[in-house]
N, C-alpha and C. Protein backbone atom coordinates (compact mmCIF):
# COMPACT_ATOMS: atom_id res chain seq x y z
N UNK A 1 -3.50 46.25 -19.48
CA UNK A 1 -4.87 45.86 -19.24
C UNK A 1 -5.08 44.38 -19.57
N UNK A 2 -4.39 43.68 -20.51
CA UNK A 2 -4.41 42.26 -20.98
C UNK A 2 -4.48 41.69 -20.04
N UNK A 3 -2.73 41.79 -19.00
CA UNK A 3 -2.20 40.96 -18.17
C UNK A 3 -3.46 41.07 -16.71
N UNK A 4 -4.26 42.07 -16.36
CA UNK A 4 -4.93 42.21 -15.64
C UNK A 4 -6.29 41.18 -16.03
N UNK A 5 -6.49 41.43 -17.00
CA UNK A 5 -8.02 40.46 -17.36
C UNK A 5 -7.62 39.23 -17.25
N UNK A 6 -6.65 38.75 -17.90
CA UNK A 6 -5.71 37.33 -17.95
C UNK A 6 -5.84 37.08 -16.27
N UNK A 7 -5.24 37.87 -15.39
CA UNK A 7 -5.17 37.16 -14.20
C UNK A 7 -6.32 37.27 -13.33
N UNK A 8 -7.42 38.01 -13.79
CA UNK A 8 -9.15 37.97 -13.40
C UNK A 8 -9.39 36.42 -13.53
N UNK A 9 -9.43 36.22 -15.26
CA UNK A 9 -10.03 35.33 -15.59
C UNK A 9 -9.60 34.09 -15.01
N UNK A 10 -7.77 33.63 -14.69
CA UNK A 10 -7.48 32.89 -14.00
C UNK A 10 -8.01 32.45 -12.49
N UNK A 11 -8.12 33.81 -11.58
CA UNK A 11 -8.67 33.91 -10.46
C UNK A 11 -10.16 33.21 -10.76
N UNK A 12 -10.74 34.14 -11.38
CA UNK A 12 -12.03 33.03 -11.85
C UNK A 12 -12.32 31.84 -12.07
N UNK A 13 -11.79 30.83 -12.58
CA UNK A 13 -11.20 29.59 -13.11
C UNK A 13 -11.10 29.11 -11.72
N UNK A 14 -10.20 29.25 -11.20
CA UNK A 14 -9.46 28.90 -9.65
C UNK A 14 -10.65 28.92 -8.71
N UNK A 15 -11.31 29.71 -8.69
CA UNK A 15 -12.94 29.89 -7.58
C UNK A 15 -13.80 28.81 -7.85
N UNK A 16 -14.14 29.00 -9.52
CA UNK A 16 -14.84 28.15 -9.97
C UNK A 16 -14.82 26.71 -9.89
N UNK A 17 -13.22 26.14 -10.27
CA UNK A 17 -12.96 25.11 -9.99
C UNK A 17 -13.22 24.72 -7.83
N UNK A 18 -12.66 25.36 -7.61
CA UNK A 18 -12.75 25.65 -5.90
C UNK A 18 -14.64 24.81 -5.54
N UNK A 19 -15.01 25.98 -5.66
CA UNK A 19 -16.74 25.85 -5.32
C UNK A 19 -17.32 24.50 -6.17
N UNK A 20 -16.78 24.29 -7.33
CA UNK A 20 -17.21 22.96 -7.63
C UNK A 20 -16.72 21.23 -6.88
N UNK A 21 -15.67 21.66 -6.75
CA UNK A 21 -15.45 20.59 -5.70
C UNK A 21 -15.59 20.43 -4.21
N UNK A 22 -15.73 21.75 -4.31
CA UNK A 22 -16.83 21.92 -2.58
C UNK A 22 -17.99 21.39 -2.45
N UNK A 23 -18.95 21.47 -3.89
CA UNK A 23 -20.12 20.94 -4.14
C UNK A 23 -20.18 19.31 -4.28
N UNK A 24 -19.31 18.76 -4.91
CA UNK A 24 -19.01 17.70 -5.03
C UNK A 24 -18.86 17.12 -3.79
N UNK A 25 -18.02 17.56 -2.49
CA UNK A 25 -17.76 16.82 -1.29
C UNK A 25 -18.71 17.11 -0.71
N UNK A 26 -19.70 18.07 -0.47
CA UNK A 26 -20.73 18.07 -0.02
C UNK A 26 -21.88 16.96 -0.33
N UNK A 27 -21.79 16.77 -0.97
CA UNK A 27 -23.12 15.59 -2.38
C UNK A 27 -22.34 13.95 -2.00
N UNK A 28 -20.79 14.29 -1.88
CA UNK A 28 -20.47 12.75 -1.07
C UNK A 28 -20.61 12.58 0.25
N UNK A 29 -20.53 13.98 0.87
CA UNK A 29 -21.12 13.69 2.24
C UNK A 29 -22.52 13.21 2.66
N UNK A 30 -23.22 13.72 1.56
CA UNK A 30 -24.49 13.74 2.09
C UNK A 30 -24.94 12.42 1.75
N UNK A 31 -24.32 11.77 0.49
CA UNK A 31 -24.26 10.55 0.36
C UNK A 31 -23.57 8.88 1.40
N UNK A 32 -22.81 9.63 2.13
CA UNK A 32 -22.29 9.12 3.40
C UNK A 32 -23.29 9.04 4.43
N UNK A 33 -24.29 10.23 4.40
CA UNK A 33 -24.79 10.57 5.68
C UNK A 33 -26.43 9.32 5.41
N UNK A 34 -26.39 9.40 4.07
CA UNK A 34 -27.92 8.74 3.74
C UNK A 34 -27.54 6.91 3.81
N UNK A 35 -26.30 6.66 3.08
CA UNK A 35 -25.79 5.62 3.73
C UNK A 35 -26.10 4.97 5.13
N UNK A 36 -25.41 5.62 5.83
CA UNK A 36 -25.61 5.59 7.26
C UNK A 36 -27.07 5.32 7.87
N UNK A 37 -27.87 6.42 7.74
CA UNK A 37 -28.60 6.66 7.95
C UNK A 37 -29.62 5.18 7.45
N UNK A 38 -29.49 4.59 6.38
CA UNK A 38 -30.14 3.75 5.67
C UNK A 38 -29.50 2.61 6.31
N UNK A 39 -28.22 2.43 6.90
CA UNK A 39 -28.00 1.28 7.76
C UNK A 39 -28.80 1.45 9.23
N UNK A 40 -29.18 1.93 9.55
CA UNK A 40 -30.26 2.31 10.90
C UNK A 40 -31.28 0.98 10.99
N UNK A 41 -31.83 1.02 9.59
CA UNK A 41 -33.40 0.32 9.58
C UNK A 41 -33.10 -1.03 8.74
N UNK A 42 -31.82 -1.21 7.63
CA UNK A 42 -31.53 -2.20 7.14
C UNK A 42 -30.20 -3.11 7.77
N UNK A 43 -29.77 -2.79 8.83
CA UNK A 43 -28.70 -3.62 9.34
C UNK A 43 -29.06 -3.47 11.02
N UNK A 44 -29.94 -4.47 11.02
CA UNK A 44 -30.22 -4.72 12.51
C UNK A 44 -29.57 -5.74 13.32
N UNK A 45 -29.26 -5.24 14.68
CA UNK A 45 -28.53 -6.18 15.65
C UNK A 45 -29.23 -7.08 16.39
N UNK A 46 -29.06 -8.39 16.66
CA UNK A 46 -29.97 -9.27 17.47
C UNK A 46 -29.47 -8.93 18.89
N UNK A 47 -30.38 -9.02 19.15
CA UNK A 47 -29.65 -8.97 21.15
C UNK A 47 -28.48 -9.39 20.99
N UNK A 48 -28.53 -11.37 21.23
CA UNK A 48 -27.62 -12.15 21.54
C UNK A 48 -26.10 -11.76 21.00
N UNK A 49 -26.71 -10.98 19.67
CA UNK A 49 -24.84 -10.51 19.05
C UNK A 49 -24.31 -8.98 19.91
N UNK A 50 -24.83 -8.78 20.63
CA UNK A 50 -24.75 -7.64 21.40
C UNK A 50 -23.51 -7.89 22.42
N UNK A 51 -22.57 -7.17 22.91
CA UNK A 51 -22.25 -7.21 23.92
C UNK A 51 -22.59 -7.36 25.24
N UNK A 52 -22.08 -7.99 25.86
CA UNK A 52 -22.62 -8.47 27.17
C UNK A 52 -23.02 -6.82 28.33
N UNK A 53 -22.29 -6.25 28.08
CA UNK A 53 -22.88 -4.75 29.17
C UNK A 53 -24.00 -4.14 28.25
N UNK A 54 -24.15 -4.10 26.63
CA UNK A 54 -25.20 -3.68 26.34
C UNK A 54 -26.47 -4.95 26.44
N UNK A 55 -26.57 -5.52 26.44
CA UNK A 55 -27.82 -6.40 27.17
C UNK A 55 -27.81 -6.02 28.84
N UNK A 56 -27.04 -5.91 29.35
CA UNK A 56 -27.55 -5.74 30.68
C UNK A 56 -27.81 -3.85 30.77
N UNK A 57 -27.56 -2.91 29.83
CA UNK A 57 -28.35 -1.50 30.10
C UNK A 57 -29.38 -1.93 29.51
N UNK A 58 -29.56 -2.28 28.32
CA UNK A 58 -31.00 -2.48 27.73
C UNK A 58 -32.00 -3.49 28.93
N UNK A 59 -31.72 -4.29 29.65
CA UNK A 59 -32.39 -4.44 30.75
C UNK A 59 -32.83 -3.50 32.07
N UNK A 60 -31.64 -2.88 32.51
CA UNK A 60 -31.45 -1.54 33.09
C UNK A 60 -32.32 -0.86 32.32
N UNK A 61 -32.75 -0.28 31.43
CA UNK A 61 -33.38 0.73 30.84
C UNK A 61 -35.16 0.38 30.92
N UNK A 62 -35.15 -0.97 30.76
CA UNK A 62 -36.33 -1.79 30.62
C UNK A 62 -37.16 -1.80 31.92
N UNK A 63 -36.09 -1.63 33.27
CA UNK A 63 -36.53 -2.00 34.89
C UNK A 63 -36.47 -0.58 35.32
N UNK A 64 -36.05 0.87 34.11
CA UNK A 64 -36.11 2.11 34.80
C UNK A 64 -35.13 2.43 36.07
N UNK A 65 -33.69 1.62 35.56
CA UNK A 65 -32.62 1.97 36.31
C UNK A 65 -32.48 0.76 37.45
N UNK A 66 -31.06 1.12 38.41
CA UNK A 66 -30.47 2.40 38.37
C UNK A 66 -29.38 2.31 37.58
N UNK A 67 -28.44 3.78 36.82
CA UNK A 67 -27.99 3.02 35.99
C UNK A 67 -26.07 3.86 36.40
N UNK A 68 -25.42 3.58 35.65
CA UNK A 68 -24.35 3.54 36.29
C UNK A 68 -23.76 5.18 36.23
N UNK A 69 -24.45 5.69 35.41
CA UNK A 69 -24.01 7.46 35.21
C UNK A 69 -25.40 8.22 35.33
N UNK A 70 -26.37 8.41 36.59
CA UNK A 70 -27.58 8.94 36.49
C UNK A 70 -27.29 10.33 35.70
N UNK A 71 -26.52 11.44 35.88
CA UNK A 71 -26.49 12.22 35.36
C UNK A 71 -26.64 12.07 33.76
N UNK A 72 -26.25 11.73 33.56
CA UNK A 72 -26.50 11.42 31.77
C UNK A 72 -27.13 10.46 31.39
N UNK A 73 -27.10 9.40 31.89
CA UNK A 73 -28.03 8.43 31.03
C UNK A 73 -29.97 8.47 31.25
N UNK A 74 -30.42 8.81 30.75
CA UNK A 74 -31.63 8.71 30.41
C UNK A 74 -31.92 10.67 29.96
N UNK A 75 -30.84 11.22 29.67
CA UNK A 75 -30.74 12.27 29.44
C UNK A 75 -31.28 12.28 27.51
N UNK A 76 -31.88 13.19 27.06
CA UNK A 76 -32.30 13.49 25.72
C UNK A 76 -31.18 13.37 24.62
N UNK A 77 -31.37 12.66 24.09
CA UNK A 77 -30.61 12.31 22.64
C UNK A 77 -31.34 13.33 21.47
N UNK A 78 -30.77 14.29 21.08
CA UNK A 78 -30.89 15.20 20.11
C UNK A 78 -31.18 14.76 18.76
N UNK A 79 -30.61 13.75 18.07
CA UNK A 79 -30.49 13.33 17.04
C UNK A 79 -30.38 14.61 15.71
N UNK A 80 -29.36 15.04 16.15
CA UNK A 80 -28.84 16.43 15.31
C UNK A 80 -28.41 15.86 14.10
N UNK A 81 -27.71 14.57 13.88
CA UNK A 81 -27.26 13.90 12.74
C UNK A 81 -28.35 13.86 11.92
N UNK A 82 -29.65 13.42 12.22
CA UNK A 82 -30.52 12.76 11.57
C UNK A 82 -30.39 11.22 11.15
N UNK A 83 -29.64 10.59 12.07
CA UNK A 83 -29.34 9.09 11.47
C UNK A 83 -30.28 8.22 12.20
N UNK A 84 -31.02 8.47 12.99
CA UNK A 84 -32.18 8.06 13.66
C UNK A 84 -33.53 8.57 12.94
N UNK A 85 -34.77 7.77 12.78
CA UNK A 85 -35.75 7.94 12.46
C UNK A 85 -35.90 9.82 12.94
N UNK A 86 -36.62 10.14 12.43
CA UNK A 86 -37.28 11.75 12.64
C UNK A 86 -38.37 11.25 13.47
N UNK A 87 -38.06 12.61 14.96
CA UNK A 87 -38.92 12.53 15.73
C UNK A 87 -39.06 13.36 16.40
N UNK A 88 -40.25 13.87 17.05
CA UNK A 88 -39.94 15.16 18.13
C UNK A 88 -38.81 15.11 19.01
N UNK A 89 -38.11 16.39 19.38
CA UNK A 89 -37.04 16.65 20.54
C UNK A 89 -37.73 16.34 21.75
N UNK A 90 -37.21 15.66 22.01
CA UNK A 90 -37.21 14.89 23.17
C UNK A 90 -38.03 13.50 23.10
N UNK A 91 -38.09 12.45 22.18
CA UNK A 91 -38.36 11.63 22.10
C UNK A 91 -37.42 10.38 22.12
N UNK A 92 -36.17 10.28 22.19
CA UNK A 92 -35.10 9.76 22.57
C UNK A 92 -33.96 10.11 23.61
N UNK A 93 -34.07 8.77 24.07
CA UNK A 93 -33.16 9.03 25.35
C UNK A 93 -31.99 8.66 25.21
N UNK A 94 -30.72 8.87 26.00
CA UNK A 94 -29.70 7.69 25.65
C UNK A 94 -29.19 7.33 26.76
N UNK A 95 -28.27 6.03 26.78
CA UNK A 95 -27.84 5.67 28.15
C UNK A 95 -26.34 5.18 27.89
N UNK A 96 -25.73 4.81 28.88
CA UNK A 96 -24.42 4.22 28.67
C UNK A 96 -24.04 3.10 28.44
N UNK A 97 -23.18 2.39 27.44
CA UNK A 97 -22.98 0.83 27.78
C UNK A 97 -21.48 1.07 28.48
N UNK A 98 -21.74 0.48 29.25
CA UNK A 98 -19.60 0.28 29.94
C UNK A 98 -18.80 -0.06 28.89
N UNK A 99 -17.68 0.51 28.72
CA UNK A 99 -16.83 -0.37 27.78
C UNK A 99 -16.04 -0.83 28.87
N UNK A 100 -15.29 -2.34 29.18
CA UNK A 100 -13.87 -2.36 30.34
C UNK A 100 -13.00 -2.13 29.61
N UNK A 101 -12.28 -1.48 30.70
CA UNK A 101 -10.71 -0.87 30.73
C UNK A 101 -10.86 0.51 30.39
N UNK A 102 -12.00 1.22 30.11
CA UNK A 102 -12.09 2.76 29.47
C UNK A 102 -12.49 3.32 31.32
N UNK A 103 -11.76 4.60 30.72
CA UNK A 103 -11.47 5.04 32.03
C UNK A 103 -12.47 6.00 32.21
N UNK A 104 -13.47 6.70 31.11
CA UNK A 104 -14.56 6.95 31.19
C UNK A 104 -15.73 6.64 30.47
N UNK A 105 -16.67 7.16 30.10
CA UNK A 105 -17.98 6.56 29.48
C UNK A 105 -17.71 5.74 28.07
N UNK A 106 -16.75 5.74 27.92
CA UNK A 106 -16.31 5.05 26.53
C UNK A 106 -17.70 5.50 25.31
N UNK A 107 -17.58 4.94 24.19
CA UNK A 107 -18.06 5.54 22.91
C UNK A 107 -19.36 4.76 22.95
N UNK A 108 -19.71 4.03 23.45
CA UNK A 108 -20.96 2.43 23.39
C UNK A 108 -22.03 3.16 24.34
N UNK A 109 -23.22 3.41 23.58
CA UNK A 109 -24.37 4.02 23.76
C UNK A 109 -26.33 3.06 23.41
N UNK A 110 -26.79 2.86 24.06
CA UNK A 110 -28.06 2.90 23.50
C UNK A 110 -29.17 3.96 23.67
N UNK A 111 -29.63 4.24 22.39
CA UNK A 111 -30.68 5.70 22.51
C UNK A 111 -31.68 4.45 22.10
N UNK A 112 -32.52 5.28 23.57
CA UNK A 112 -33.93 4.30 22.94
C UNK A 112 -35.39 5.12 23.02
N UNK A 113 -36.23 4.87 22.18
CA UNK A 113 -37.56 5.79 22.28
C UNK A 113 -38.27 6.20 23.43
N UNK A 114 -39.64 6.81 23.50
CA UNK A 114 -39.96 7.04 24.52
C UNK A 114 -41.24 6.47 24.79
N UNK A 115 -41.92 5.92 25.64
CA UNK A 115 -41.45 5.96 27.05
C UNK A 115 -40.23 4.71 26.79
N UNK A 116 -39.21 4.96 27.29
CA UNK A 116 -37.81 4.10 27.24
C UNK A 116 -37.77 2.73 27.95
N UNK A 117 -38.72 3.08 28.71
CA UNK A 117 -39.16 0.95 29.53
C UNK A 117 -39.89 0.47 28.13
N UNK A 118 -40.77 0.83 27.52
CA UNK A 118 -41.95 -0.36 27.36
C UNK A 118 -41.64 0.44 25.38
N UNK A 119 -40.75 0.98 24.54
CA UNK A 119 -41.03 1.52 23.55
C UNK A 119 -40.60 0.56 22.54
N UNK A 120 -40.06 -0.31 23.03
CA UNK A 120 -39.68 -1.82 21.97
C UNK A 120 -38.46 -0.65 20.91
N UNK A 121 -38.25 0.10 21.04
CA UNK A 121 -37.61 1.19 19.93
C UNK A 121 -35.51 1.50 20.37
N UNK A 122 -34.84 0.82 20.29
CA UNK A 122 -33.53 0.66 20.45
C UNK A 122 -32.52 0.58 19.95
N UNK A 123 -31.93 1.74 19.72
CA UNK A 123 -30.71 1.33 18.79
C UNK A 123 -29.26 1.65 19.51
N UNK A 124 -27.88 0.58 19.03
CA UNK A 124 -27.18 0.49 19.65
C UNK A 124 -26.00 1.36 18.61
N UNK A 125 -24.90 1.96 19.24
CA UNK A 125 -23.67 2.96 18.70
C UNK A 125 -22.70 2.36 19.44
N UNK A 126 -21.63 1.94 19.04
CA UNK A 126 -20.00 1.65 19.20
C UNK A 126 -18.88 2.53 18.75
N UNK A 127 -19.37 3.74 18.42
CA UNK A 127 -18.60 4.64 17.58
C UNK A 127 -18.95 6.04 18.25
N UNK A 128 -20.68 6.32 19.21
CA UNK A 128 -20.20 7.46 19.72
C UNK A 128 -20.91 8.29 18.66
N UNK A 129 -22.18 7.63 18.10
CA UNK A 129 -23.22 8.16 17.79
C UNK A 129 -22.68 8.49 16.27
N UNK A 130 -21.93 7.61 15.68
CA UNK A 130 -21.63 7.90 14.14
C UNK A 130 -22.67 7.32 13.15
N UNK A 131 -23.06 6.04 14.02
CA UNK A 131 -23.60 4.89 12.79
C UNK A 131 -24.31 4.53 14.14
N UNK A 132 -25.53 3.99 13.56
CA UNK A 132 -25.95 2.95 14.90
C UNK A 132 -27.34 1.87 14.11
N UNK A 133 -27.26 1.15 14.96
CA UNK A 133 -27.88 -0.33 14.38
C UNK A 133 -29.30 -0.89 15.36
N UNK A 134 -30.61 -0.87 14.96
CA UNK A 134 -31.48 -1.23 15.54
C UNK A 134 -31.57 -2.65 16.54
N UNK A 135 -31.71 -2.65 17.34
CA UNK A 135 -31.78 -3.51 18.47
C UNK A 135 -33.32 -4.72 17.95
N UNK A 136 -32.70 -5.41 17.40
CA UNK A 136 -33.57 -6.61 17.16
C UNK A 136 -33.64 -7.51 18.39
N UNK A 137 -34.86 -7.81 19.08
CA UNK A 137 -35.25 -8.31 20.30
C UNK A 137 -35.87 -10.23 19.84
């Protein structure tokens, strides 16, 4: 009966330790995620440092097309991350920036508010919606 409680209590130990460092990577994630999230509104992009195809969708977006993937671009941006301001579903759109040499939509996105011509509200992603950086005009 010893050797049985002995290897309970070990098993126990082992869980315990387990679930605490589950808790722990969770609390750094979430600390990752608020990070992020806090670069949204404190690390803004000026146009001019923009890539040259994202100034010309953010114009495209501004003149209401046409734009180079109708099927998807001006399609609803979910913001499931939460790294974008909180807002009703369906209040962000997103569109494509070209990357050259990518053989499809590449990772370079702008989601911009709604109505998406006139919302002054723009933020740009190079990563494919990991991190993204407000569009300073």
């Amino acid at each position: 009966m010893t050797a049985r409680l002995l290897h309970l209590l070990r098993l126990f130990i082992v869980l315990a330790l387990a679930v605490g460092f589950g808790t722990a990577a969770a609390r750094d994630h979430r600390n990752d995620y608020r990070h992020e999230r806090e670069a949204t509104e404190s690390d803004p992009v000026a146009l001019a440092a923009l890539p040259a195809e994202a100034r010309e969708t953010l114009a495209l977006i501004k003149r209401g097309g046409p734009f180079p993937y109708p099927r998807k671009d001006g399609s609803t941006f979910g913001n499931f991350e939460k790294r974008l301001p909180l807002k009703p579903r369906g209040y962000y759109r997103e569109y494509t920036v070209p990357t050259p040499g990518s053989r499809d939509r590449g990772a370079r996105r702008i989601v911009a508010g709604s109505p998406p011509e006139t919302s002054g509200e723009y933020y740009y992603t190079d990563d494919h919606y990991r991190s993204f950086r407000r569009i300073k005009e």
